[in-house]
N, C-alpha and C. Protein backbone atom coordinates (compact mmCIF):
# COMPACT_ATOMS: atom_id res chain seq x y z
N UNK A 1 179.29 18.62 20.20
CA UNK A 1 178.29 18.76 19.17
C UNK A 1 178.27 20.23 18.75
N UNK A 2 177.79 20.23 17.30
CA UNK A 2 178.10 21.80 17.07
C UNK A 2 176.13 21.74 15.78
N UNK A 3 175.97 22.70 15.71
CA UNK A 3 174.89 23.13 14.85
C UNK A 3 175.27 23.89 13.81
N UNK A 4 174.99 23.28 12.57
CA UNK A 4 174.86 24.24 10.97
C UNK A 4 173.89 24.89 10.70
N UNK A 5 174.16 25.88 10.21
CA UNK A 5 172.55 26.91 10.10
C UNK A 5 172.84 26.82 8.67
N UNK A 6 171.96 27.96 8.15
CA UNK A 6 171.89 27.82 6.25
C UNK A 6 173.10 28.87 6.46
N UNK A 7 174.19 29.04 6.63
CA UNK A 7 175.44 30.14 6.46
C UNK A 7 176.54 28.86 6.34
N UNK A 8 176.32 27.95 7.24
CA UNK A 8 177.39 26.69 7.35
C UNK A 8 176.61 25.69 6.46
N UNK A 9 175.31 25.56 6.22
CA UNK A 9 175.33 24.40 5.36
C UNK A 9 175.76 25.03 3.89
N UNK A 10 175.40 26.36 3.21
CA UNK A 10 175.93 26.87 2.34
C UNK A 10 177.82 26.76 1.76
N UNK A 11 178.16 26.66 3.18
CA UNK A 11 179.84 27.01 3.21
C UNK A 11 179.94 25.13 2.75
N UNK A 12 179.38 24.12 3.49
CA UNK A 12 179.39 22.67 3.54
C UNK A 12 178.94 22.23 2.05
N UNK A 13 178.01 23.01 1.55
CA UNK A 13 177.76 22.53 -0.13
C UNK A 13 179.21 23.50 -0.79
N UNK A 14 179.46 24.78 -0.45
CA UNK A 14 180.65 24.68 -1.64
C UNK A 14 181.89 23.81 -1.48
N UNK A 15 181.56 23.11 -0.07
CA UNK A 15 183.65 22.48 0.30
C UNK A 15 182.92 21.14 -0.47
N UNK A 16 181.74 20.63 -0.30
CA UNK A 16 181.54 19.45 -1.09
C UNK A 16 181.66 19.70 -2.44
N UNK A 17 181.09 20.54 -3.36
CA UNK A 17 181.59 21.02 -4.79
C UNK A 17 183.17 20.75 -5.29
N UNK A 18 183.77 21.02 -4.59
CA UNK A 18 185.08 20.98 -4.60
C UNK A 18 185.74 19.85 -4.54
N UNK A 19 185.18 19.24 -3.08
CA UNK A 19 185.92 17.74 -2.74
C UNK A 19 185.00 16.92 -3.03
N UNK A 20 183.77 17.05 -4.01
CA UNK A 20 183.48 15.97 -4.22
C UNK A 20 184.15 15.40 -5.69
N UNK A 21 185.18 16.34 -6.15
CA UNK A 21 185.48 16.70 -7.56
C UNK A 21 184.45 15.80 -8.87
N UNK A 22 183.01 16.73 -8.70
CA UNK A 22 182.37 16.19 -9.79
C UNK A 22 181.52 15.02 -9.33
N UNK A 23 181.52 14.53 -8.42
CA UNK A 23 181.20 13.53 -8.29
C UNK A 23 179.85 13.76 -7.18
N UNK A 24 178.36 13.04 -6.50
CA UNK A 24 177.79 13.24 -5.93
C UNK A 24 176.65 13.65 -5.62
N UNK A 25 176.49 13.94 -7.12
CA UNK A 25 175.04 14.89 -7.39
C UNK A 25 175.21 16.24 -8.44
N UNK A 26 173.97 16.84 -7.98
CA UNK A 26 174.03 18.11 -9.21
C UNK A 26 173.53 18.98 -7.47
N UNK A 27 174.85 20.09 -7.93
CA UNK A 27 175.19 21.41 -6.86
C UNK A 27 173.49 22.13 -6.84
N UNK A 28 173.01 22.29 -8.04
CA UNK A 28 171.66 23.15 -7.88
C UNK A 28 170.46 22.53 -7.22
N UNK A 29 170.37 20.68 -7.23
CA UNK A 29 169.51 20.24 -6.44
C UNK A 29 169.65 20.19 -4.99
N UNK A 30 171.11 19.76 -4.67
CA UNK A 30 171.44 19.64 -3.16
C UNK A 30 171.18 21.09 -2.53
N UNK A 31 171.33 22.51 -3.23
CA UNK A 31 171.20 23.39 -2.91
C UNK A 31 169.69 23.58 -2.42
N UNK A 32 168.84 23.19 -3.35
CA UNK A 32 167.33 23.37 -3.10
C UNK A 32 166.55 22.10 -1.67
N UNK A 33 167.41 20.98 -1.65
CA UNK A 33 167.34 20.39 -0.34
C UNK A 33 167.78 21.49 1.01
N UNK A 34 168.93 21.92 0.62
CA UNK A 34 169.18 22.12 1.59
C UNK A 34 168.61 23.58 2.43
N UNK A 35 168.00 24.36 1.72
CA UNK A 35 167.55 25.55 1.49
C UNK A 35 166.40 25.03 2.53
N UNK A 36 165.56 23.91 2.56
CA UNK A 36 164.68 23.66 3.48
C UNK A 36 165.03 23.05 4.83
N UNK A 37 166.41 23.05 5.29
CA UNK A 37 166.58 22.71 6.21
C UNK A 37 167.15 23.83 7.09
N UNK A 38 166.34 23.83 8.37
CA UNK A 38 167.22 25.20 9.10
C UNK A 38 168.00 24.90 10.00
N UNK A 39 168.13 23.60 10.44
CA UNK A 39 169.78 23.56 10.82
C UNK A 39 169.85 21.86 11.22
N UNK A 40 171.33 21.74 11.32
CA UNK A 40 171.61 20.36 11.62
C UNK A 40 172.43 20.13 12.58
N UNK A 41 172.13 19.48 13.62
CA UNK A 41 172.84 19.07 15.12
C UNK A 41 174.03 18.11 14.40
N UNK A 42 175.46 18.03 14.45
CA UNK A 42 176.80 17.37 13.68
C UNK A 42 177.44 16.69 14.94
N UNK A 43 177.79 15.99 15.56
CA UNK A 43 178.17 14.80 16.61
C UNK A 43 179.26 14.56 16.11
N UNK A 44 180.17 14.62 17.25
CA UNK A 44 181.92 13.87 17.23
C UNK A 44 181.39 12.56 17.03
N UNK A 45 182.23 11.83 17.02
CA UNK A 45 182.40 10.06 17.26
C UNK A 45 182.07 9.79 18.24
N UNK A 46 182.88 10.25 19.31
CA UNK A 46 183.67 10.33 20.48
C UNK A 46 182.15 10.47 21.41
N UNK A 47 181.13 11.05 20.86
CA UNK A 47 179.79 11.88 21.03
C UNK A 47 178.86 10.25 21.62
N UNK A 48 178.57 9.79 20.71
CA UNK A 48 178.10 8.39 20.25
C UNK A 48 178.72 7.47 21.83
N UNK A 49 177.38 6.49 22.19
CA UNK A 49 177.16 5.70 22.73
C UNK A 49 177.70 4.23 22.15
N UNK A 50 178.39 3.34 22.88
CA UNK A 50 178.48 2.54 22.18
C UNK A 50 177.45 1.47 21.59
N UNK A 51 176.50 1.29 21.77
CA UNK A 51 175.05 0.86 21.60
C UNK A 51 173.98 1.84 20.63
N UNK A 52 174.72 3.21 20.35
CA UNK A 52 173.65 3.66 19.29
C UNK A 52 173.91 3.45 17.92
N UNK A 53 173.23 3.63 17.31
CA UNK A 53 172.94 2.96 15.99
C UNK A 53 173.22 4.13 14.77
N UNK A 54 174.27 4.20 14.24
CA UNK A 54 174.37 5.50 12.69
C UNK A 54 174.26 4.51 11.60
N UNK A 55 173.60 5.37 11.03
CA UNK A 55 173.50 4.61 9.11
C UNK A 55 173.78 5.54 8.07
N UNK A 56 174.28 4.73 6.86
CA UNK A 56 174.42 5.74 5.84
C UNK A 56 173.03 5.45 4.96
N UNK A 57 172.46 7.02 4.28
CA UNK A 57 171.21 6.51 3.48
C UNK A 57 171.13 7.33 2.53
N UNK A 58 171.30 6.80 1.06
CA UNK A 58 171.38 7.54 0.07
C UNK A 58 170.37 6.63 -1.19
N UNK A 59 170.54 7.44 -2.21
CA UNK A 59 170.04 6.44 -3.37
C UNK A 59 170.83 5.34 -4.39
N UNK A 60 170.32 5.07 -4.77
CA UNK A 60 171.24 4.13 -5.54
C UNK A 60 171.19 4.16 -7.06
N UNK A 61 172.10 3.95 -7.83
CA UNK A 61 171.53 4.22 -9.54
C UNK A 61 172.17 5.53 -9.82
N UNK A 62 171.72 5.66 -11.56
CA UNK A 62 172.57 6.81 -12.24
C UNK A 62 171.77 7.33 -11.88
N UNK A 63 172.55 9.01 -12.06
CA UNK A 63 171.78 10.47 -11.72
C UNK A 63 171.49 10.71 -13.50
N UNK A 64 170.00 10.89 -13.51
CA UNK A 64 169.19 11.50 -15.11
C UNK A 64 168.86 10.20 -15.54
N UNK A 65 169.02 9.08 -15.76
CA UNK A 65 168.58 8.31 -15.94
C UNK A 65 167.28 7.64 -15.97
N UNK A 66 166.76 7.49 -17.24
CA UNK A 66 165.18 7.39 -16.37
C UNK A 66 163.57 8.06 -16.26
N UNK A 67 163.03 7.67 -15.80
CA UNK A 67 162.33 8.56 -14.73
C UNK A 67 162.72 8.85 -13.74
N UNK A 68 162.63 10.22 -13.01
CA UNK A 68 163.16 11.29 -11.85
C UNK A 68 162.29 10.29 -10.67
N UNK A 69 162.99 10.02 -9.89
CA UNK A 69 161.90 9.93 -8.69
C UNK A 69 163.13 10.31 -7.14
N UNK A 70 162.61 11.09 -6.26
CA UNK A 70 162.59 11.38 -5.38
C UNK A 70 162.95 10.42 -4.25
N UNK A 71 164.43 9.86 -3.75
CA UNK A 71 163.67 8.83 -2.57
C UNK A 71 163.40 9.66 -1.37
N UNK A 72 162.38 9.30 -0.44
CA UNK A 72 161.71 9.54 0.97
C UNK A 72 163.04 9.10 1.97
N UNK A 73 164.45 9.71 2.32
CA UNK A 73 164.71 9.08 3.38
C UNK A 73 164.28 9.14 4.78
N UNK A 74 163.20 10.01 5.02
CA UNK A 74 162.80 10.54 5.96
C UNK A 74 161.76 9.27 6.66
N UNK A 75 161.23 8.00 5.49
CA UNK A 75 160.38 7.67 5.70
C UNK A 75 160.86 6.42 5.48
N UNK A 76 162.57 6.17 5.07
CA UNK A 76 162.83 4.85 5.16
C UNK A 76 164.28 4.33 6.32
N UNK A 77 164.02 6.26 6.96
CA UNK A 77 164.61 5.83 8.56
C UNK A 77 163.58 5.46 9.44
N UNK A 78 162.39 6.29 8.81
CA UNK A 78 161.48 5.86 10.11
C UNK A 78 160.96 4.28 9.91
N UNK A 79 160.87 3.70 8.49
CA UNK A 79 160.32 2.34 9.11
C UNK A 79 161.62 1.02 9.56
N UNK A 80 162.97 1.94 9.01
CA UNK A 80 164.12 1.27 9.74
C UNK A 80 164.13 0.99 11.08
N UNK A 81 164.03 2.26 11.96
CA UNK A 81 163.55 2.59 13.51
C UNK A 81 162.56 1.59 13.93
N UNK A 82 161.76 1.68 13.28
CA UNK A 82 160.26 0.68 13.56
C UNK A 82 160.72 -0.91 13.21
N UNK A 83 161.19 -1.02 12.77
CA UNK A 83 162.41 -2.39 12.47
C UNK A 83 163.22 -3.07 13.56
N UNK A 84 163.98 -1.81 13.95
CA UNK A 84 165.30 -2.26 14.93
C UNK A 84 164.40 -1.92 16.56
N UNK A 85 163.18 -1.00 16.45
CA UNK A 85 162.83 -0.61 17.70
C UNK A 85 163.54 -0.24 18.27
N UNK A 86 164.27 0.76 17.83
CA UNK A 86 165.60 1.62 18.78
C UNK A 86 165.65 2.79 17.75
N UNK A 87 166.04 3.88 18.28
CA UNK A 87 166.23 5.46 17.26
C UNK A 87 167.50 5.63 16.67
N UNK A 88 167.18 5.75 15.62
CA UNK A 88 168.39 5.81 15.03
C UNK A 88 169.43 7.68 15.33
N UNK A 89 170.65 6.67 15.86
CA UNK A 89 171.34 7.88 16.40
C UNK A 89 172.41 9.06 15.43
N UNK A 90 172.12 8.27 14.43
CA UNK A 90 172.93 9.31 13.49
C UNK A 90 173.15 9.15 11.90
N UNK A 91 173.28 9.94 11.03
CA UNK A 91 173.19 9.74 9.62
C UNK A 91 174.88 10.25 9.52
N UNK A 92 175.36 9.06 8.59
CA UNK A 92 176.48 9.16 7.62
C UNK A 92 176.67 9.29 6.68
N UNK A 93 176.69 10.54 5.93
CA UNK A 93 176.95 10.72 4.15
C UNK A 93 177.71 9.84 3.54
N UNK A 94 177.54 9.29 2.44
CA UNK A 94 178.45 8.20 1.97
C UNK A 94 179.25 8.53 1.44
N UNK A 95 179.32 10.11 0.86
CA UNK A 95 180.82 10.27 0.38
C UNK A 95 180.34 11.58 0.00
N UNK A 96 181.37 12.68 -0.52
CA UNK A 96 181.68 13.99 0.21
C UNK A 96 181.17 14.76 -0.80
N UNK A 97 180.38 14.56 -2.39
CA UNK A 97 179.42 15.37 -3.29
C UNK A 97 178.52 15.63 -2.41
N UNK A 98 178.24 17.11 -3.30
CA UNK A 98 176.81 17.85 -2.51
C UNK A 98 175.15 17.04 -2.31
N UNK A 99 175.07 16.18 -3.28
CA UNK A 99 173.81 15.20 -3.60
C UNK A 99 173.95 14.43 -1.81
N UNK A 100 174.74 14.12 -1.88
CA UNK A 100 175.61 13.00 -0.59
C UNK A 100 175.70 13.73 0.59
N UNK A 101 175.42 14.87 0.63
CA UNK A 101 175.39 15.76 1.76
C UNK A 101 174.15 16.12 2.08
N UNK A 102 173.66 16.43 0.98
CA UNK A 102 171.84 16.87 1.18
C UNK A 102 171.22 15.96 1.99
């Protein structure tokens, strides 16, 4: 297991810019997510129990489209958890834009 601080999640939003080519979100919002996070614990595979539980959790729908709304994933792992009654052991980005990383 290794830890990202805001120096590595910074370096992790420009390699997503790049490899997400265009795709994933808008670089100035994921930036402002990520700006509030001060660091993130990152797990091998290899790390993982065979009995714990990773999910991927993102939004769904066009980006601008609309009305803006915000989803809570913070609050639709926790009633997932409260669901399965087991902790959820890990989050999977669904694909490699900065939006998708945040």
């Amino acid at each position: 297991m290794f830890t990202l601080n805001q120096t590595n999640l910074n370096q992790l939003l420009l390699g997503s810019i790049f490899f997400g080519t265009g795709g994933g979100g808008v670089p100035a919002q994921a930036k402002t997510i990520l700006e509030k996070i001060k660091e993130v614990q990152v797990k091998s595979i290899n790390e993982f129990s065979n009995d714990d539980i990773v999910v991927t959790c993102f939004g769904v729908g066009p980006i601008g489209q609309g009305k803006k709304q915000e989803p809570n994933f913070e609050l639709a792992i926790k009633r997932f958890q409260q669901y399965l009654q087991k902790p959820i052991a890990g989050i999977l980005p669904v694909e490699i834009g900065p939006g998708s990383i945040a």
